[in-house]
PDB file of N, CA and C in Angstrom:
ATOM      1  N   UNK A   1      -2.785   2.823 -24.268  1.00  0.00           N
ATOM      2  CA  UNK A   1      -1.494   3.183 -23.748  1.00  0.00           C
ATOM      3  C   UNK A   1      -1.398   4.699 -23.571  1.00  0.00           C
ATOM      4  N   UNK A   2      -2.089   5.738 -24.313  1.00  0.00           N
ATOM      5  CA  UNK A   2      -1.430   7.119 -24.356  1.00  0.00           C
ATOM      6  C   UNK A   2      -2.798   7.396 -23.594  1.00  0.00           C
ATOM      7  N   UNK A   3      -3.901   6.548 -23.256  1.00  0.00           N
ATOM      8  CA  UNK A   3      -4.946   6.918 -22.402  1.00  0.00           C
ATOM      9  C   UNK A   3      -4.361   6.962 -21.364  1.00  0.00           C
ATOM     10  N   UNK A   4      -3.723   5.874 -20.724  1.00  0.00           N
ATOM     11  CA  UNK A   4      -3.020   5.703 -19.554  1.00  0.00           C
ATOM     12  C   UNK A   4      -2.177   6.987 -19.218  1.00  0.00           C
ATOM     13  N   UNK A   5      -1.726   7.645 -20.011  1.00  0.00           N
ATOM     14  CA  UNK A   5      -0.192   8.247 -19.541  1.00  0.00           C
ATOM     15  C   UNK A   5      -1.161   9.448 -19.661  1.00  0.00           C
ATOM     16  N   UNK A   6      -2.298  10.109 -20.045  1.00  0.00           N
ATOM     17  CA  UNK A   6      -2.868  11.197 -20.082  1.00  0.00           C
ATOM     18  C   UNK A   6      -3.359  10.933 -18.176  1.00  0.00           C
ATOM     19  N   UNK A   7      -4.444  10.027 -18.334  1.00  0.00           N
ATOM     20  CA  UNK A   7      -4.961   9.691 -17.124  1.00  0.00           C
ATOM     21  C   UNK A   7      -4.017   9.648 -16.021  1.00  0.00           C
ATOM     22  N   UNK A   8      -2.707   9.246 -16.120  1.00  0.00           N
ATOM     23  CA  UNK A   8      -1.548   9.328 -14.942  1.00  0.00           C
ATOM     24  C   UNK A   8      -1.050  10.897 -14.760  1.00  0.00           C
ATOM     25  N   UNK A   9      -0.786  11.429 -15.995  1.00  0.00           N
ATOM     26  CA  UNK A   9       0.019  12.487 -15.674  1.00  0.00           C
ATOM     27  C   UNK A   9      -1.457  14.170 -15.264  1.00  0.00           C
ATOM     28  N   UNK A  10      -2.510  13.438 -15.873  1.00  0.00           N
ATOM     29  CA  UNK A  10      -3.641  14.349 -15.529  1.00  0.00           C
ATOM     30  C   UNK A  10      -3.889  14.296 -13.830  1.00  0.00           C
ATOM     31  N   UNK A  11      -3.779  13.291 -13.356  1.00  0.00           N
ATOM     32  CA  UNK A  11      -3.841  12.922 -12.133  1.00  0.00           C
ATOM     33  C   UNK A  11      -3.337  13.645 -11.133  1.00  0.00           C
ATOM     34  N   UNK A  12      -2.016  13.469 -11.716  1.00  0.00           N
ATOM     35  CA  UNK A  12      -0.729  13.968 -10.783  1.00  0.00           C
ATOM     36  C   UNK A  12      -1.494  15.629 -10.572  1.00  0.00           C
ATOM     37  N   UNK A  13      -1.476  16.163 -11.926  1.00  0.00           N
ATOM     38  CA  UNK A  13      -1.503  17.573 -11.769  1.00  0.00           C
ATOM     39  C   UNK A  13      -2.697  18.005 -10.970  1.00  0.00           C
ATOM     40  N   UNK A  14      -3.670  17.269 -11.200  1.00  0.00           N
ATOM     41  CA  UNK A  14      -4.925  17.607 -10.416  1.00  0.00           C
ATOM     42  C   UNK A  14      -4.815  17.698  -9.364  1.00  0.00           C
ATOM     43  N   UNK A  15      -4.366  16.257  -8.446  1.00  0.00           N
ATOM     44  CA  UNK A  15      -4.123  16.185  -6.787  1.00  0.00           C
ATOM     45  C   UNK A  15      -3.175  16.699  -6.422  1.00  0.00           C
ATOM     46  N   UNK A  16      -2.248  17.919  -7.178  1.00  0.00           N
ATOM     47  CA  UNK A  16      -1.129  18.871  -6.584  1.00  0.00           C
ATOM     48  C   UNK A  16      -1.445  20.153  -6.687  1.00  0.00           C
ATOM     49  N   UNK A  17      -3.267  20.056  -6.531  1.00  0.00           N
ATOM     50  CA  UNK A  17      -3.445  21.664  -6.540  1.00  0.00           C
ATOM     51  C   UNK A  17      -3.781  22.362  -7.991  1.00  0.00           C
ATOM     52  N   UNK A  18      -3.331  21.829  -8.929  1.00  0.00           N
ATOM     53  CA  UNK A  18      -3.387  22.109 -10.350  1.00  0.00           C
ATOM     54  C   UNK A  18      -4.851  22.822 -10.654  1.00  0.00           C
ATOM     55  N   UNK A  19      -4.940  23.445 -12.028  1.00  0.00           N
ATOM     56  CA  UNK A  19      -6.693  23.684 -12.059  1.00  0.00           C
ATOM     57  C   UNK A  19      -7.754  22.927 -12.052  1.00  0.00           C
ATOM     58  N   UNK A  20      -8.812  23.292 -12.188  1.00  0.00           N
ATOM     59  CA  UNK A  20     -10.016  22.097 -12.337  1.00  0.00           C
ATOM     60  C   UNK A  20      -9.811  21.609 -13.303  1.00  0.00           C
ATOM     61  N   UNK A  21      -9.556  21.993 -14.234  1.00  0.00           N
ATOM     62  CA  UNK A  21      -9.348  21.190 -15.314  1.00  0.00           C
ATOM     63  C   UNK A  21      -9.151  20.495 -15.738  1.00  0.00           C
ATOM     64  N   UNK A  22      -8.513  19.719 -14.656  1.00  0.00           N
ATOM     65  CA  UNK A  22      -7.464  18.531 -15.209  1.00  0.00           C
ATOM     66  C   UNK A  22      -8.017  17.584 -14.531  1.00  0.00           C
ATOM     67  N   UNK A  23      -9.554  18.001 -13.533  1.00  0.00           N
ATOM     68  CA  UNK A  23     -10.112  16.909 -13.163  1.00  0.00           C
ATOM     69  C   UNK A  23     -11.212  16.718 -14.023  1.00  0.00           C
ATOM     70  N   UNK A  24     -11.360  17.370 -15.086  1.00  0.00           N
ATOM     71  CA  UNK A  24     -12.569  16.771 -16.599  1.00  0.00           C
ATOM     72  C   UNK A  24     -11.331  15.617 -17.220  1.00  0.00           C
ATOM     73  N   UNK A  25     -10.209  16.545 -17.240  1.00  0.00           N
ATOM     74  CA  UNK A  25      -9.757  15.129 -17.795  1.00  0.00           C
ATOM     75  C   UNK A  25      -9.497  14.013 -17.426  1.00  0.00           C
ATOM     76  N   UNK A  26      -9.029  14.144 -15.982  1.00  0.00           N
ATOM     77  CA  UNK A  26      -9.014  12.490 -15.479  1.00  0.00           C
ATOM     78  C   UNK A  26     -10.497  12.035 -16.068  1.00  0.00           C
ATOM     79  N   UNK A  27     -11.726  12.541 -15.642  1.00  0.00           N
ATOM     80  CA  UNK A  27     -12.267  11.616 -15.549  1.00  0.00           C
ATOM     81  C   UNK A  27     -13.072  11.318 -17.061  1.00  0.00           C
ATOM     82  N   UNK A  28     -12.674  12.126 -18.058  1.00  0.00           N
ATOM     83  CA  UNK A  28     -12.685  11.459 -19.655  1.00  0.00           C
ATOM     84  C   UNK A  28     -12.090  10.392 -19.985  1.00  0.00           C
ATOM     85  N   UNK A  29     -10.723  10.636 -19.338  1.00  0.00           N
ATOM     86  CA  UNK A  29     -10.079   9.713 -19.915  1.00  0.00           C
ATOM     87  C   UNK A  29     -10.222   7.983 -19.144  1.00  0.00           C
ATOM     88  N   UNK A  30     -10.283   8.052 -17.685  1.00  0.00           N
ATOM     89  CA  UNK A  30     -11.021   7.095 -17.107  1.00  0.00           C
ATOM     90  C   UNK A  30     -12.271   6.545 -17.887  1.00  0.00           C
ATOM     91  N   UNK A  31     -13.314   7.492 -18.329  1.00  0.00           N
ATOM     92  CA  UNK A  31     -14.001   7.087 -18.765  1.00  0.00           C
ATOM     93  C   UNK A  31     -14.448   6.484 -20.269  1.00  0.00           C
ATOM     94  N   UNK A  32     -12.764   7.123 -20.752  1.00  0.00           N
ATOM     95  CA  UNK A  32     -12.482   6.255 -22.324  1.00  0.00           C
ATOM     96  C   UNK A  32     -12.176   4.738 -22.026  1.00  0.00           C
ATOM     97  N   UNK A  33     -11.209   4.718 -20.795  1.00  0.00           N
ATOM     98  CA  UNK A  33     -10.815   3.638 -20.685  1.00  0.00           C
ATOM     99  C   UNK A  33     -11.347   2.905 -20.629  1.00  0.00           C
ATOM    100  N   UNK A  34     -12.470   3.100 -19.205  1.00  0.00           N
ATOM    101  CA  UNK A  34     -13.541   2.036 -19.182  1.00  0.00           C
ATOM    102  C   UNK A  34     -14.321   1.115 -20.156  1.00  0.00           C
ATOM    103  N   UNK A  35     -14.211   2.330 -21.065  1.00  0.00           N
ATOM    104  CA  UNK A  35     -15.171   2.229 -22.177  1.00  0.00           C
ATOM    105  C   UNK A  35     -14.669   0.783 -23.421  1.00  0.00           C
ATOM    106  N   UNK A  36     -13.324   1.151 -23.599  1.00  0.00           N
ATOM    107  CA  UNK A  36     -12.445   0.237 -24.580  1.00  0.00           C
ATOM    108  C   UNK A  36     -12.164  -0.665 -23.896  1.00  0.00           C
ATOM    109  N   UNK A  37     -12.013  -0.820 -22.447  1.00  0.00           N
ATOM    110  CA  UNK A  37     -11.924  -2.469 -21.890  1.00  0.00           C
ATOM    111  C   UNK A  37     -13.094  -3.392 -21.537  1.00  0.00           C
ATOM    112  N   UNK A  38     -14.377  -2.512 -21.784  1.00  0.00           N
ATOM    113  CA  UNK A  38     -15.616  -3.415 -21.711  1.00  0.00           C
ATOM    114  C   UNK A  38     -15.954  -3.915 -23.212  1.00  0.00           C
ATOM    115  N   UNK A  39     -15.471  -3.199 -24.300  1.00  0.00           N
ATOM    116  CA  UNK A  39     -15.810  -3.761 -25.512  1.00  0.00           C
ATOM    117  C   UNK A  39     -14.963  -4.697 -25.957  1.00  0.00           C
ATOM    118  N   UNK A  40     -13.648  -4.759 -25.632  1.00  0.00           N
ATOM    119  CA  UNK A  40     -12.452  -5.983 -25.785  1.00  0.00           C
ATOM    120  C   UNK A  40     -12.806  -6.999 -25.151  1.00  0.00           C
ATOM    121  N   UNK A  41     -13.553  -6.985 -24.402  1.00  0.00           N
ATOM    122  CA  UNK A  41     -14.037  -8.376 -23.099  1.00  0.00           C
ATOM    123  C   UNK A  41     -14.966  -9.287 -24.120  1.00  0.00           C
ATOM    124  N   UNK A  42     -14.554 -10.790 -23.712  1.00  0.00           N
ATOM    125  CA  UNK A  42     -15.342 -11.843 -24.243  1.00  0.00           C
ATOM    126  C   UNK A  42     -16.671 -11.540 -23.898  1.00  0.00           C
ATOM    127  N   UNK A  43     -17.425 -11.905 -24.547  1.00  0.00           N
ATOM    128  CA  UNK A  43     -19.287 -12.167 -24.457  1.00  0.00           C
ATOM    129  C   UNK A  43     -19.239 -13.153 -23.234  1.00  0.00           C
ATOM    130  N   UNK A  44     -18.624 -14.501 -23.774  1.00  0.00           N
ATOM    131  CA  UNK A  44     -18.756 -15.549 -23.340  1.00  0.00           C
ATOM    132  C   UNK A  44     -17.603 -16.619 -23.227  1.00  0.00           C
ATOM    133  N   UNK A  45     -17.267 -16.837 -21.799  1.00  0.00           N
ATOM    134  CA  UNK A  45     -15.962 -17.164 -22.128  1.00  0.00           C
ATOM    135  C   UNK A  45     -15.743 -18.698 -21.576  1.00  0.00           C
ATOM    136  N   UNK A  46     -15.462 -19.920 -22.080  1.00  0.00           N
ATOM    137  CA  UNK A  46     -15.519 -21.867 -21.875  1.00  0.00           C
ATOM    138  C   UNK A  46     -14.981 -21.949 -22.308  1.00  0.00           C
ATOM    139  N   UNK A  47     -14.404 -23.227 -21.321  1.00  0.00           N
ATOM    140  CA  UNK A  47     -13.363 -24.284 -21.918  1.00  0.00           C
ATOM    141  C   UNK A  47     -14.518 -25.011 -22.912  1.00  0.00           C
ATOM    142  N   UNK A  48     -13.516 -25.519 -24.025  1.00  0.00           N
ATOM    143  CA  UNK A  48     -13.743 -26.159 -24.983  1.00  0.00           C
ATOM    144  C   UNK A  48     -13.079 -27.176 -25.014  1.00  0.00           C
ATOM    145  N   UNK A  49     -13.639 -28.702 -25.194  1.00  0.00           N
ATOM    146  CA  UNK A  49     -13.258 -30.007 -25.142  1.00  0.00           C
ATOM    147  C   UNK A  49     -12.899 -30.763 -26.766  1.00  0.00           C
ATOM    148  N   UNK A  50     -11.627 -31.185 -26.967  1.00  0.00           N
ATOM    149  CA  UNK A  50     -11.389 -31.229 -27.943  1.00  0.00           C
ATOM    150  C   UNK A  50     -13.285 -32.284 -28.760  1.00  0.00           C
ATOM    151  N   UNK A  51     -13.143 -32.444 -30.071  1.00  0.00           N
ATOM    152  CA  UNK A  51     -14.322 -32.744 -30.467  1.00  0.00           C
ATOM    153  C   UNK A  51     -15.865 -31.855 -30.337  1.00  0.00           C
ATOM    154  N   UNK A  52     -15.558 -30.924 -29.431  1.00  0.00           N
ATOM    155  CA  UNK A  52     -17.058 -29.868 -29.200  1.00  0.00           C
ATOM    156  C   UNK A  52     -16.979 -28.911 -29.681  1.00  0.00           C
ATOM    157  N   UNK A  53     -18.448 -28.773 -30.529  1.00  0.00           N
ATOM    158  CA  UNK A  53     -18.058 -28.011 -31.591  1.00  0.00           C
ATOM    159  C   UNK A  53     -19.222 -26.640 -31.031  1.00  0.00           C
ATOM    160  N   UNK A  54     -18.512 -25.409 -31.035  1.00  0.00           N
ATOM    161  CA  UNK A  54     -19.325 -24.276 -30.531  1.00  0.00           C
ATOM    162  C   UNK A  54     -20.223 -23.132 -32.127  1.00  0.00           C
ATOM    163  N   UNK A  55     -21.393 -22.910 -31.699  1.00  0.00           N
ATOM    164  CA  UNK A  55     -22.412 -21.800 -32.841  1.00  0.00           C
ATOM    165  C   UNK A  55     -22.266 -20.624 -32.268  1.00  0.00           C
ATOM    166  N   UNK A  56     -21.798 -19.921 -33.329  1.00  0.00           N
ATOM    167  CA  UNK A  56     -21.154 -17.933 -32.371  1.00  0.00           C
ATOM    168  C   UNK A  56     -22.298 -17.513 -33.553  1.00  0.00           C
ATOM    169  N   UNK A  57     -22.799 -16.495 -33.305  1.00  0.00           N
ATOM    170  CA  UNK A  57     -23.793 -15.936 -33.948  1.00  0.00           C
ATOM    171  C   UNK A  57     -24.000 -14.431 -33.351  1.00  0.00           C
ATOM    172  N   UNK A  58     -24.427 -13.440 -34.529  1.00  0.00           N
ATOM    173  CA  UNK A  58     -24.205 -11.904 -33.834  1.00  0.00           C
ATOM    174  C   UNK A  58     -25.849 -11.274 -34.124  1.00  0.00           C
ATOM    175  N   UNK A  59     -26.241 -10.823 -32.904  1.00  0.00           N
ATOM    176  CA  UNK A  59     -27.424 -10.530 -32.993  1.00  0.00           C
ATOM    177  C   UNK A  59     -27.647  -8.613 -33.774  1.00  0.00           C
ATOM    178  N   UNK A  60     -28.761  -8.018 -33.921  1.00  0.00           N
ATOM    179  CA  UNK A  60     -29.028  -6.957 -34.634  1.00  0.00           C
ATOM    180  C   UNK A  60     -27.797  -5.895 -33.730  1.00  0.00           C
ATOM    181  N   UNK A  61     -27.830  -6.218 -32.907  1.00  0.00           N
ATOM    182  CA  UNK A  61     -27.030  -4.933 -31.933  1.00  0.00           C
ATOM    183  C   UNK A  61     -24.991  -5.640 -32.210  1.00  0.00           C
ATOM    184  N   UNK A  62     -24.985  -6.516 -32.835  1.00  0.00           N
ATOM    185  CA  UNK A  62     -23.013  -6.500 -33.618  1.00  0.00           C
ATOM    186  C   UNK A  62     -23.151  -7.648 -32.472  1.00  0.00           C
ATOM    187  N   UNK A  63     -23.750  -8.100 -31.416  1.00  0.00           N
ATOM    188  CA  UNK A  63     -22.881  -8.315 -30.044  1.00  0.00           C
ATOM    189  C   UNK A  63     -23.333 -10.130 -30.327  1.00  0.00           C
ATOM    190  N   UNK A  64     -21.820 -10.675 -29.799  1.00  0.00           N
ATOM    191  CA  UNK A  64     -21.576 -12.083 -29.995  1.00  0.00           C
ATOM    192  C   UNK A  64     -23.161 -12.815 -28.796  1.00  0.00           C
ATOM    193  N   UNK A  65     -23.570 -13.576 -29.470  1.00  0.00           N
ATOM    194  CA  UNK A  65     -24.346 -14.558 -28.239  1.00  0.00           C
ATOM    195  C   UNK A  65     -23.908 -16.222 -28.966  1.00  0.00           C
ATOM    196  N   UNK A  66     -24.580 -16.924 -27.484  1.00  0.00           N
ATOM    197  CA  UNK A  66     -24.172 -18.371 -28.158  1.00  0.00           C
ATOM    198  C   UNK A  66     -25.476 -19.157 -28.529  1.00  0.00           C
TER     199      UNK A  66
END
Protein backbone atom coordinates (compact mmCIF):
# COMPACT_ATOMS: atom_id res chain seq x y z
CA UNK A 1 0.00 0.00 0.00
CA UNK A 2 2.64 2.84 0.93
CA UNK A 3 4.65 1.20 -2.15
CA UNK A 4 1.84 2.23 -4.23
CA UNK A 5 1.42 5.82 -3.03
CA UNK A 6 5.41 6.33 -3.21
CA UNK A 7 5.32 4.82 -6.83
CA UNK A 8 2.12 7.18 -7.70
CA UNK A 9 3.18 10.28 -6.19
CA UNK A 10 7.03 9.58 -7.45
CA UNK A 11 5.52 9.38 -10.81
CA UNK A 12 3.63 12.38 -10.88
CA UNK A 13 6.74 14.37 -9.93
CA UNK A 14 8.97 12.79 -12.39
CA UNK A 15 6.68 13.24 -15.61
CA UNK A 16 6.19 17.08 -14.52
CA UNK A 17 9.68 17.85 -15.13
CA UNK A 18 10.75 17.11 -11.52
CA UNK A 19 14.56 15.87 -10.96
CA UNK A 20 16.02 12.65 -12.01
CA UNK A 21 15.58 11.48 -9.08
CA UNK A 22 12.46 10.60 -8.74
CA UNK A 23 12.90 8.42 -11.72
CA UNK A 24 15.35 5.88 -9.39
CA UNK A 25 12.49 5.93 -7.43
CA UNK A 26 9.74 5.05 -9.55
CA UNK A 27 11.56 2.46 -10.71
CA UNK A 28 12.65 0.90 -7.04
CA UNK A 29 9.67 1.03 -6.03
CA UNK A 30 8.06 -0.68 -9.21
CA UNK A 31 10.59 -2.92 -8.71
CA UNK A 32 9.71 -3.69 -4.93
CA UNK A 33 6.44 -4.22 -6.10
CA UNK A 34 7.07 -6.59 -8.60
CA UNK A 35 9.03 -8.27 -6.36
CA UNK A 36 6.27 -8.88 -3.33
CA UNK A 37 3.55 -9.84 -5.89
CA UNK A 38 5.60 -12.67 -7.44
CA UNK A 39 6.34 -14.15 -4.00
CA UNK A 40 2.50 -13.94 -2.75
CA UNK A 41 1.53 -15.90 -6.02
CA UNK A 42 0.48 -19.62 -5.71
CA UNK A 43 3.20 -22.24 -6.93
CA UNK A 44 0.38 -24.16 -8.07
CA UNK A 45 -2.97 -23.40 -8.36
CA UNK A 46 -6.40 -26.62 -8.84
CA UNK A 47 -9.53 -27.20 -8.25
CA UNK A 48 -9.80 -29.73 -5.69
CA UNK A 49 -12.62 -32.41 -5.70
CA UNK A 50 -14.17 -33.05 -2.54
CA UNK A 51 -12.46 -36.65 -1.35
CA UNK A 52 -8.87 -35.71 -3.24
CA UNK A 53 -6.42 -35.58 -1.21
CA UNK A 54 -3.31 -33.19 -2.32
CA UNK A 55 1.05 -33.80 -1.04
CA UNK A 56 2.54 -30.00 -0.70
CA UNK A 57 6.10 -30.49 0.01
CA UNK A 58 8.99 -27.65 0.10
CA UNK A 59 12.05 -28.25 -1.70
CA UNK A 60 15.89 -26.96 -0.42
CA UNK A 61 15.16 -23.47 -2.06
CA UNK A 62 11.57 -22.80 0.79
CA UNK A 63 9.53 -23.05 -2.65
CA UNK A 64 6.12 -25.13 -2.56
CA UNK A 65 6.16 -28.11 -5.39
CA UNK A 66 3.55 -30.87 -5.73
Amino acid sequence: MILRWIFRNASRRASTGGHWGWWLIVASTWLLQRDRDQRSRPVVSMPIKPGQSIIVTMDERDEATR
